[in-house]
PDB file of N, CA and C in Angstrom:
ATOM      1  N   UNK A   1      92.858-154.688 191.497  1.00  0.00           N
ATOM      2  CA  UNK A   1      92.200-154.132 190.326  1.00  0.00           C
ATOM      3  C   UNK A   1      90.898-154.872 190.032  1.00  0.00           C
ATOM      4  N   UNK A   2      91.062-156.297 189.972  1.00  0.00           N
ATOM      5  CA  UNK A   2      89.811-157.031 190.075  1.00  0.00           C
ATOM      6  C   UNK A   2      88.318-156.751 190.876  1.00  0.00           C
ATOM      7  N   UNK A   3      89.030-156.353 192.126  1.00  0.00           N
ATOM      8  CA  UNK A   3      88.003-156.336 193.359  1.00  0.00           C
ATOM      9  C   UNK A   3      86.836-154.849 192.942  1.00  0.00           C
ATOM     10  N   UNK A   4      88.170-154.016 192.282  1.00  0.00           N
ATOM     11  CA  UNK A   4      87.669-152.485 192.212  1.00  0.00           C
ATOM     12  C   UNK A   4      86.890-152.842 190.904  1.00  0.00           C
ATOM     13  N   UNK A   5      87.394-153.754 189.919  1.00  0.00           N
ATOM     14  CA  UNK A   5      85.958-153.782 188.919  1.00  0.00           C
ATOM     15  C   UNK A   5      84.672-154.395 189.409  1.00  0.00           C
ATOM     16  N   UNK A   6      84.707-155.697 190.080  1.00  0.00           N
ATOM     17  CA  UNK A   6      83.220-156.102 190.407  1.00  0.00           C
ATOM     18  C   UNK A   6      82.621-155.279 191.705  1.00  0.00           C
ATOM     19  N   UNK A   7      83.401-154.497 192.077  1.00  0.00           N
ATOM     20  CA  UNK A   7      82.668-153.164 193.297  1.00  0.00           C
ATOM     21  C   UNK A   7      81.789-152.030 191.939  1.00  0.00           C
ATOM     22  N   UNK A   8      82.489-151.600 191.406  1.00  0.00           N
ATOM     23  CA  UNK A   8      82.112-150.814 190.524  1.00  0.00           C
ATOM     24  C   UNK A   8      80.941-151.102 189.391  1.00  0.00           C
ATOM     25  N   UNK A   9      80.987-152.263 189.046  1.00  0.00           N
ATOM     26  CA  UNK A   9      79.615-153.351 188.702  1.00  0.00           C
ATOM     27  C   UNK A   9      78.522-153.048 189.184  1.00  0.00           C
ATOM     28  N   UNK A  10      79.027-153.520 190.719  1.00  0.00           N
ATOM     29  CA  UNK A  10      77.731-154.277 192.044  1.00  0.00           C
ATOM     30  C   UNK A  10      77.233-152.483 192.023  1.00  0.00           C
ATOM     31  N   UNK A  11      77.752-151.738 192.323  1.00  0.00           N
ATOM     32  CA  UNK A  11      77.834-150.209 192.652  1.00  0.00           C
ATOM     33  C   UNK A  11      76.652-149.572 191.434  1.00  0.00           C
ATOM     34  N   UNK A  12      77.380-150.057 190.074  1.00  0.00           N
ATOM     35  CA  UNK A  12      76.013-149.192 189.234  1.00  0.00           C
ATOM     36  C   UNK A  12      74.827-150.661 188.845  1.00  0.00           C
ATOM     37  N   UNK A  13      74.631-151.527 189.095  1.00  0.00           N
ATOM     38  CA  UNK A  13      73.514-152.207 188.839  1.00  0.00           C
ATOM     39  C   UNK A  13      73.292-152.445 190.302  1.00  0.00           C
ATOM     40  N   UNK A  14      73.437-151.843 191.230  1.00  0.00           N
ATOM     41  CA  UNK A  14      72.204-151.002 192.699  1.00  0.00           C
ATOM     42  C   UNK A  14      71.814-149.850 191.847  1.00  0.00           C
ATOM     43  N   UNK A  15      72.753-148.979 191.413  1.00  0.00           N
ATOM     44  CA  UNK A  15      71.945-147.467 191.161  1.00  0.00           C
ATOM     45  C   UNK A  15      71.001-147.950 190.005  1.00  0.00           C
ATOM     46  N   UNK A  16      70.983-148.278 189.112  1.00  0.00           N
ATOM     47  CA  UNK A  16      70.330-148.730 188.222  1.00  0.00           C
ATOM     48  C   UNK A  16      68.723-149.152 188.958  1.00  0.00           C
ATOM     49  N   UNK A  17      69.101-150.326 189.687  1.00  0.00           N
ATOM     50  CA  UNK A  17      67.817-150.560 190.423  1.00  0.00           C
ATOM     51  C   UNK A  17      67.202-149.653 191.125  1.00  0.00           C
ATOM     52  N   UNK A  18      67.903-148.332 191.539  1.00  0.00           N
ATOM     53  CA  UNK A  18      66.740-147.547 192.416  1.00  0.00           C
ATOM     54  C   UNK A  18      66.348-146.398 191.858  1.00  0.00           C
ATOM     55  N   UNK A  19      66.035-146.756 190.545  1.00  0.00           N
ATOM     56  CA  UNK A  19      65.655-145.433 190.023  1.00  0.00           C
ATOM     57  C   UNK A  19      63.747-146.259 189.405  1.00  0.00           C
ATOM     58  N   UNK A  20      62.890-145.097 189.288  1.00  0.00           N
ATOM     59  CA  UNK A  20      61.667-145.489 189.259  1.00  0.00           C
ATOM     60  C   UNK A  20      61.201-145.529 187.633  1.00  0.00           C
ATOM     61  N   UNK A  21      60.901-146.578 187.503  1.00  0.00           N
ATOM     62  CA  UNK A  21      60.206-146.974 186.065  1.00  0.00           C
ATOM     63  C   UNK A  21      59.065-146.649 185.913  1.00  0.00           C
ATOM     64  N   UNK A  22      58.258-145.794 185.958  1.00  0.00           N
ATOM     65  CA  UNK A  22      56.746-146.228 186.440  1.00  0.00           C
ATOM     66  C   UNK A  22      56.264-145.787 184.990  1.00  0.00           C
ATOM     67  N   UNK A  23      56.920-145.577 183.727  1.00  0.00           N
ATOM     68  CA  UNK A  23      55.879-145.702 182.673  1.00  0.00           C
ATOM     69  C   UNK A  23      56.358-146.407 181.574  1.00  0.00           C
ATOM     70  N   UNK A  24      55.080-147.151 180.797  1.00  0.00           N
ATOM     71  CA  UNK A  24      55.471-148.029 179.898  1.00  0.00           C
ATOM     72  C   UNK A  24      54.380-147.422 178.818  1.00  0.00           C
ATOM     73  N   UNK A  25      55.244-147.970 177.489  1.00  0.00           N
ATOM     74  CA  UNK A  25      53.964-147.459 176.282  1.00  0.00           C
ATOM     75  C   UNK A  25      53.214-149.054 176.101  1.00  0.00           C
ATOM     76  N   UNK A  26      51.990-149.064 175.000  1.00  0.00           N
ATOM     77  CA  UNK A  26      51.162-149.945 174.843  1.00  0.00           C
ATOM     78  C   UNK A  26      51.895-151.159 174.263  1.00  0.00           C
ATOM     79  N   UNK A  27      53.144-150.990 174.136  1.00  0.00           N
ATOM     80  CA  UNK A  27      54.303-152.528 173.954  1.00  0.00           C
ATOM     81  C   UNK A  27      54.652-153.051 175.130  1.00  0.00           C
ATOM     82  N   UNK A  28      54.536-152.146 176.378  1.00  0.00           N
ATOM     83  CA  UNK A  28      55.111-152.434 177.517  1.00  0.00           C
ATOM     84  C   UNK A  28      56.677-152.054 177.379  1.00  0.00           C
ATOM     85  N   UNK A  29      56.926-151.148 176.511  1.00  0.00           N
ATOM     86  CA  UNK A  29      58.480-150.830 176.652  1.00  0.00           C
ATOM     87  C   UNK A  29      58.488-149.541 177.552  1.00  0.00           C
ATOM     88  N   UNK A  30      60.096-149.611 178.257  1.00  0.00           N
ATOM     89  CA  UNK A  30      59.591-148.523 179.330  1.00  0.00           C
ATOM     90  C   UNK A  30      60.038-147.095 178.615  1.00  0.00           C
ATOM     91  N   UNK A  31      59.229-145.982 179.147  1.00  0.00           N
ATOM     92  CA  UNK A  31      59.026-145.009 178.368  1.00  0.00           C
ATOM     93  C   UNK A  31      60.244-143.939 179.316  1.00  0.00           C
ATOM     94  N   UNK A  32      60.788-144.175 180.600  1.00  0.00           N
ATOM     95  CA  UNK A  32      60.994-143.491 181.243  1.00  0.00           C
ATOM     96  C   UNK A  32      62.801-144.176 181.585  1.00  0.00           C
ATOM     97  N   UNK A  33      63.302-144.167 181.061  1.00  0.00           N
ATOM     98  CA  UNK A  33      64.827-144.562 181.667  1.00  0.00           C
ATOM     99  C   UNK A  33      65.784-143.919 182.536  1.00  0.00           C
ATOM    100  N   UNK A  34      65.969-144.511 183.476  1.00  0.00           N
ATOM    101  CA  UNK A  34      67.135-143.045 183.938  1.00  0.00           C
ATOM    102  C   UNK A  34      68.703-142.682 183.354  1.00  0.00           C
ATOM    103  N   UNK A  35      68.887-141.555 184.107  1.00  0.00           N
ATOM    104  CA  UNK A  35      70.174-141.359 183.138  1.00  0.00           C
ATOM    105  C   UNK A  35      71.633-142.164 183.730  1.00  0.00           C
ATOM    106  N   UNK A  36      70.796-142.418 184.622  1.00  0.00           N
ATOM    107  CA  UNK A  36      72.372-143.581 184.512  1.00  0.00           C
ATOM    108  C   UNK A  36      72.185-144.700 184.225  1.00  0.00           C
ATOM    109  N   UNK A  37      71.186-145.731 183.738  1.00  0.00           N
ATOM    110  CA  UNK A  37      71.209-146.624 182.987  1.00  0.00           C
ATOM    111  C   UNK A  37      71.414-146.351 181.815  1.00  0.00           C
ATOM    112  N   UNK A  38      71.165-145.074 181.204  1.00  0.00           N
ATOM    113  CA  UNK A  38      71.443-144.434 180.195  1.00  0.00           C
ATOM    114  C   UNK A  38      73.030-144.627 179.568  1.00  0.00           C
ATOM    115  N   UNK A  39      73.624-143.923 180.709  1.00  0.00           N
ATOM    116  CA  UNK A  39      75.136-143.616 180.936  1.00  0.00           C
ATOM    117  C   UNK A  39      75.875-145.009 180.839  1.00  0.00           C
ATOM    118  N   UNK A  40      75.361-145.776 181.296  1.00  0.00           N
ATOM    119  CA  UNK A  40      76.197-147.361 181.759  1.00  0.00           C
ATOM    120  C   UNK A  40      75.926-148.531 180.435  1.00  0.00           C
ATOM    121  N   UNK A  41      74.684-148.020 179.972  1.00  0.00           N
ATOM    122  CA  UNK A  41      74.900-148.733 178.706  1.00  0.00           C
ATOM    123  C   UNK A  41      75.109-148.984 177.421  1.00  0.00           C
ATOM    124  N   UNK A  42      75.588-149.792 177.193  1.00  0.00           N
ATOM    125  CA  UNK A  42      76.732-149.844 175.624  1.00  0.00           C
ATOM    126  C   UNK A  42      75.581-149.429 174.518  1.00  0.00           C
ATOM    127  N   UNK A  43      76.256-148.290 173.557  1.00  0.00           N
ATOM    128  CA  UNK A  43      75.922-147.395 172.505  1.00  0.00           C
ATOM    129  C   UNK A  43      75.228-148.486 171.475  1.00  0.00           C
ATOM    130  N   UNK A  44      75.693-149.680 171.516  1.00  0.00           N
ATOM    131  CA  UNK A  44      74.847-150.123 170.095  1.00  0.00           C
ATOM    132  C   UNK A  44      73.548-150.819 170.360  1.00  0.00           C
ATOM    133  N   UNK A  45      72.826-150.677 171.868  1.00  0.00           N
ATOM    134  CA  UNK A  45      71.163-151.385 171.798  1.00  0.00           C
ATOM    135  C   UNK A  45      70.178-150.232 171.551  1.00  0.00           C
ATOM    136  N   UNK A  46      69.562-150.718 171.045  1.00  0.00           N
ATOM    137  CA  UNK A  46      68.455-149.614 170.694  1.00  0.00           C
ATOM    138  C   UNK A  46      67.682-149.126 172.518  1.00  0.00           C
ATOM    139  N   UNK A  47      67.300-148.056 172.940  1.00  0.00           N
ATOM    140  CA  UNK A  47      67.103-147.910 173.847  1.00  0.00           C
ATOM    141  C   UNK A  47      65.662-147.238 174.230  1.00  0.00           C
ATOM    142  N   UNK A  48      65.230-147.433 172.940  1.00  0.00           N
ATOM    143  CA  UNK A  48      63.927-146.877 172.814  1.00  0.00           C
ATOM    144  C   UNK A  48      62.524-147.872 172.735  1.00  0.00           C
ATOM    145  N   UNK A  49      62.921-149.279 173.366  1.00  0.00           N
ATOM    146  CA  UNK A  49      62.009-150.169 173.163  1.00  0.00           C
ATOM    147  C   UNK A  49      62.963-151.505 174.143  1.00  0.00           C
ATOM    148  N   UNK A  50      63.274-150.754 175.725  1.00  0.00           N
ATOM    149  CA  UNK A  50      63.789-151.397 176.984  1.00  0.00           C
ATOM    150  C   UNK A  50      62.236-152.241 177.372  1.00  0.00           C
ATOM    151  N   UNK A  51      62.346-152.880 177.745  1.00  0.00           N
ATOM    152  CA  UNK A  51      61.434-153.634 178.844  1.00  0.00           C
ATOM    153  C   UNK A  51      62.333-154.324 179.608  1.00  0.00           C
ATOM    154  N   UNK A  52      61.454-154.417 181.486  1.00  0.00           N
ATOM    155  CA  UNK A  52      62.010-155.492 181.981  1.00  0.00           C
ATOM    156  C   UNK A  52      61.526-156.706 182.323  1.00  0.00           C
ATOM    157  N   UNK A  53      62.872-157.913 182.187  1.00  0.00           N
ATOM    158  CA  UNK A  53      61.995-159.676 181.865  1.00  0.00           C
ATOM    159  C   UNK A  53      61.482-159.585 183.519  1.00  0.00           C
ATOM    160  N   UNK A  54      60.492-159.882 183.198  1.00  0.00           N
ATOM    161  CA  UNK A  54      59.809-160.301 184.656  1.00  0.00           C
ATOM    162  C   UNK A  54      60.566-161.473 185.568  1.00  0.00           C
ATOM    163  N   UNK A  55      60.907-162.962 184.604  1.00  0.00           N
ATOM    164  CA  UNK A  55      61.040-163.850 185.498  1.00  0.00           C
ATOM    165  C   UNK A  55      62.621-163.053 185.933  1.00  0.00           C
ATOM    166  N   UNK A  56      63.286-162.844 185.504  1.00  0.00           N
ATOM    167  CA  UNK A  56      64.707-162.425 186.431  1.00  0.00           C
ATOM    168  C   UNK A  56      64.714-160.913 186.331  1.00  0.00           C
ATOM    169  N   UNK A  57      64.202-160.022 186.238  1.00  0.00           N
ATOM    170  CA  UNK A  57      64.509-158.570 186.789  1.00  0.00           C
ATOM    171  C   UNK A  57      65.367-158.111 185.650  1.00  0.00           C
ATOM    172  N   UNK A  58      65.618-158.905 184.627  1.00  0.00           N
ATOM    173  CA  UNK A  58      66.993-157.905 184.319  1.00  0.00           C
ATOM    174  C   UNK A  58      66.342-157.266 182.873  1.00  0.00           C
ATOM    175  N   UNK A  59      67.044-155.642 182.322  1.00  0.00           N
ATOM    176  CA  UNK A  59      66.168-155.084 181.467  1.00  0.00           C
ATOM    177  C   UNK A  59      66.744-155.911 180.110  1.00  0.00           C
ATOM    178  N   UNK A  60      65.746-155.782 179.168  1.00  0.00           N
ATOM    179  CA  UNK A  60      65.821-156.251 178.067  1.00  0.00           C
ATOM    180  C   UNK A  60      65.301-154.990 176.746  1.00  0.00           C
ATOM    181  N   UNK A  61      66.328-155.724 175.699  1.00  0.00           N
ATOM    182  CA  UNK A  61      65.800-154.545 174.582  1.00  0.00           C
ATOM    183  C   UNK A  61      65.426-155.679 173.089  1.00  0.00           C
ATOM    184  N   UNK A  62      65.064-154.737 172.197  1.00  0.00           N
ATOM    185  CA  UNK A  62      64.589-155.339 171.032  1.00  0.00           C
ATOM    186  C   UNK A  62      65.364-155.234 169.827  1.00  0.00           C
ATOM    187  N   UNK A  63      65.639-156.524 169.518  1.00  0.00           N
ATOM    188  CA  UNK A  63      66.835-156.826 168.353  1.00  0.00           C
ATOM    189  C   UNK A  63      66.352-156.771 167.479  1.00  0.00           C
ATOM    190  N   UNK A  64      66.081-156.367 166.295  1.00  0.00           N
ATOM    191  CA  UNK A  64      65.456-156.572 164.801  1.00  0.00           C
ATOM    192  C   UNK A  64      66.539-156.901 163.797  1.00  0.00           C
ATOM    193  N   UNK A  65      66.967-158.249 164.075  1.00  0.00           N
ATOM    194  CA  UNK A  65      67.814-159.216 163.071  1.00  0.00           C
ATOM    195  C   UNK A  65      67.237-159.276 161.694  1.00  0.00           C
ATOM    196  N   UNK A  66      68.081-159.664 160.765  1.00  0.00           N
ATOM    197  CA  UNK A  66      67.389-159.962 159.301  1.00  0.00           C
ATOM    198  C   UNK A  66      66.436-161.341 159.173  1.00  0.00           C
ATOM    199  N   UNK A  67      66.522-162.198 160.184  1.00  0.00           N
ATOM    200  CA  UNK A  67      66.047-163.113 160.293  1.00  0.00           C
ATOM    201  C   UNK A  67      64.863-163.134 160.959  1.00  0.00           C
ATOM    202  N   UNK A  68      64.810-162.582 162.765  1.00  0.00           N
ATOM    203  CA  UNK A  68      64.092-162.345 163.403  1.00  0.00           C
ATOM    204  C   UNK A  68      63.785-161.147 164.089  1.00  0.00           C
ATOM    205  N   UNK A  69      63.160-161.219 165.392  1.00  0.00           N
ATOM    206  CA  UNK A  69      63.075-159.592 165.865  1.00  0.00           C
ATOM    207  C   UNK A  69      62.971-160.785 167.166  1.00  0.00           C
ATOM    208  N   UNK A  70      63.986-160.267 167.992  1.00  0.00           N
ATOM    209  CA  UNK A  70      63.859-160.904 169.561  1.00  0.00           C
ATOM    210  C   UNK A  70      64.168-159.628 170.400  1.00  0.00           C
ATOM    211  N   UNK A  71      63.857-160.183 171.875  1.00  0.00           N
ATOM    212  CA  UNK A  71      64.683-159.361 172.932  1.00  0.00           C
ATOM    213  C   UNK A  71      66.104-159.889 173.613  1.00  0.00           C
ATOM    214  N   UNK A  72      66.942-159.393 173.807  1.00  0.00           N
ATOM    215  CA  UNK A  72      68.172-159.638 174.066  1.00  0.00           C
ATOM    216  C   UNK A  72      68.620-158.422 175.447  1.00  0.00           C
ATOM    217  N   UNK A  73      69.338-159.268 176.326  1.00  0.00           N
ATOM    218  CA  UNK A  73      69.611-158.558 177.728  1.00  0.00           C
ATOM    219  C   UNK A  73      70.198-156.883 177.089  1.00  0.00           C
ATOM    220  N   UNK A  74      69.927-156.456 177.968  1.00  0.00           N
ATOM    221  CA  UNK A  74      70.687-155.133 178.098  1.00  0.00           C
ATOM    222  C   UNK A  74      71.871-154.938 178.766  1.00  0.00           C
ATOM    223  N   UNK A  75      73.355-154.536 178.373  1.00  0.00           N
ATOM    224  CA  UNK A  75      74.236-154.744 178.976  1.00  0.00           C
ATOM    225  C   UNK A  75      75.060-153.634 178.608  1.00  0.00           C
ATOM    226  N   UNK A  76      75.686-153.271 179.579  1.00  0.00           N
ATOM    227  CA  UNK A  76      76.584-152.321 180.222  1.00  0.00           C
ATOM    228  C   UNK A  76      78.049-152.227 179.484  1.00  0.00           C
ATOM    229  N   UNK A  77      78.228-151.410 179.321  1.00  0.00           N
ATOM    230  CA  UNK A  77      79.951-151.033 178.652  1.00  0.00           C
ATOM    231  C   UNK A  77      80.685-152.438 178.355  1.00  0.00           C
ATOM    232  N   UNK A  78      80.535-152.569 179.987  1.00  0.00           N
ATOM    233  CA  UNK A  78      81.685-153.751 180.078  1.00  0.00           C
ATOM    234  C   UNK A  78      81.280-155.038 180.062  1.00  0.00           C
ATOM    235  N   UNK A  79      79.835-154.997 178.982  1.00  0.00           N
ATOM    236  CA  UNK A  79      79.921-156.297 178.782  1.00  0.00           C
ATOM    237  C   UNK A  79      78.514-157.202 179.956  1.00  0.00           C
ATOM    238  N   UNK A  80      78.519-156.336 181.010  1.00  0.00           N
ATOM    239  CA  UNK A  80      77.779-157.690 182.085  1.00  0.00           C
ATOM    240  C   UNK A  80      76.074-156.965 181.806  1.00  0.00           C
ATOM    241  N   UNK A  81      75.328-157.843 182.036  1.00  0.00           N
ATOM    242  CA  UNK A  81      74.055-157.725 181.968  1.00  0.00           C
ATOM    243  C   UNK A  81      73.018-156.492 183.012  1.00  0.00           C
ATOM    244  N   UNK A  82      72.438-155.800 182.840  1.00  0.00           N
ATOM    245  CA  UNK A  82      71.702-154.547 183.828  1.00  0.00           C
ATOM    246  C   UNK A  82      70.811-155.255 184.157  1.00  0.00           C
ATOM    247  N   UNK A  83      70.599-155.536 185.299  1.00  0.00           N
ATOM    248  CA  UNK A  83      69.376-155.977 186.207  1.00  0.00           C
ATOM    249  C   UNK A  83      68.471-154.569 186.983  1.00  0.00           C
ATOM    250  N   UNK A  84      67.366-154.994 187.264  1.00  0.00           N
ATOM    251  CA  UNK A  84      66.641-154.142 188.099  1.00  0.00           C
ATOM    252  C   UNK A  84      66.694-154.132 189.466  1.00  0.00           C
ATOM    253  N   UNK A  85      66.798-155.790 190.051  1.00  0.00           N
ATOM    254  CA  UNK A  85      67.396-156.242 191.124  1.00  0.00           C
ATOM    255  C   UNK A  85      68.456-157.562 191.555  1.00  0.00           C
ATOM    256  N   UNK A  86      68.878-157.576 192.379  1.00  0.00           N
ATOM    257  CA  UNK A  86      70.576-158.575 192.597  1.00  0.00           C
ATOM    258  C   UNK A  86      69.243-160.426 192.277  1.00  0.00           C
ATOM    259  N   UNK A  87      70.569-160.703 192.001  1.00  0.00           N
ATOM    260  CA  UNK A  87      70.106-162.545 191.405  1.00  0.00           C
ATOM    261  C   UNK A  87      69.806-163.211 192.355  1.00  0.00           C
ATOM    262  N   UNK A  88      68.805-163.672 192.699  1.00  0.00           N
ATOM    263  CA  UNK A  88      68.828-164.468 193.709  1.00  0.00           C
ATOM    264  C   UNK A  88      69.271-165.582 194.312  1.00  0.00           C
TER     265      UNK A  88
END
């Protein structure tokens, strides 16, 4: 059961990575998401202001706390983080 969850992981953060980003608005958030990053990620990040962190690939969204406004990883149902590409 284990093996079949981190296959199923590895499986949608590849698909995730091969889908094409190619537009961003004047925040640099990406304007274009696909629908299965769509599909794979958990209902409560805002998804309308994704960017991805350059130094590690992985997408990021925008938190607007009462305190602050940061970016915080983007992550998947189950919890693990959406990358664009595998960790090096």
């Amino acid at each position: 059961m284990i093996k079949c969850g981190r296959g199923a992981v590895c499986l949608v953060v590849l698909l995730a990575g091969c889908t094409e980003l190619s537009g961003t608005n004047s925040e640099g958030h990406l304007t274009n998401l696909s629908d299965n990053l769509i599909a794979i990620a958990a209902p409560y990040q805002d998804l309308s202001t994704v960017r991805i962190n350059p130094e590690d690939g992985c997408y990021e969204y925008r938190h607007v706390g009462p305190v602050e406004t940061t970016y915080l990883p983007l992550r998947a149902k189950a919890g693990n983080p959406l990358c664009s590409r595998p960790p090096e």
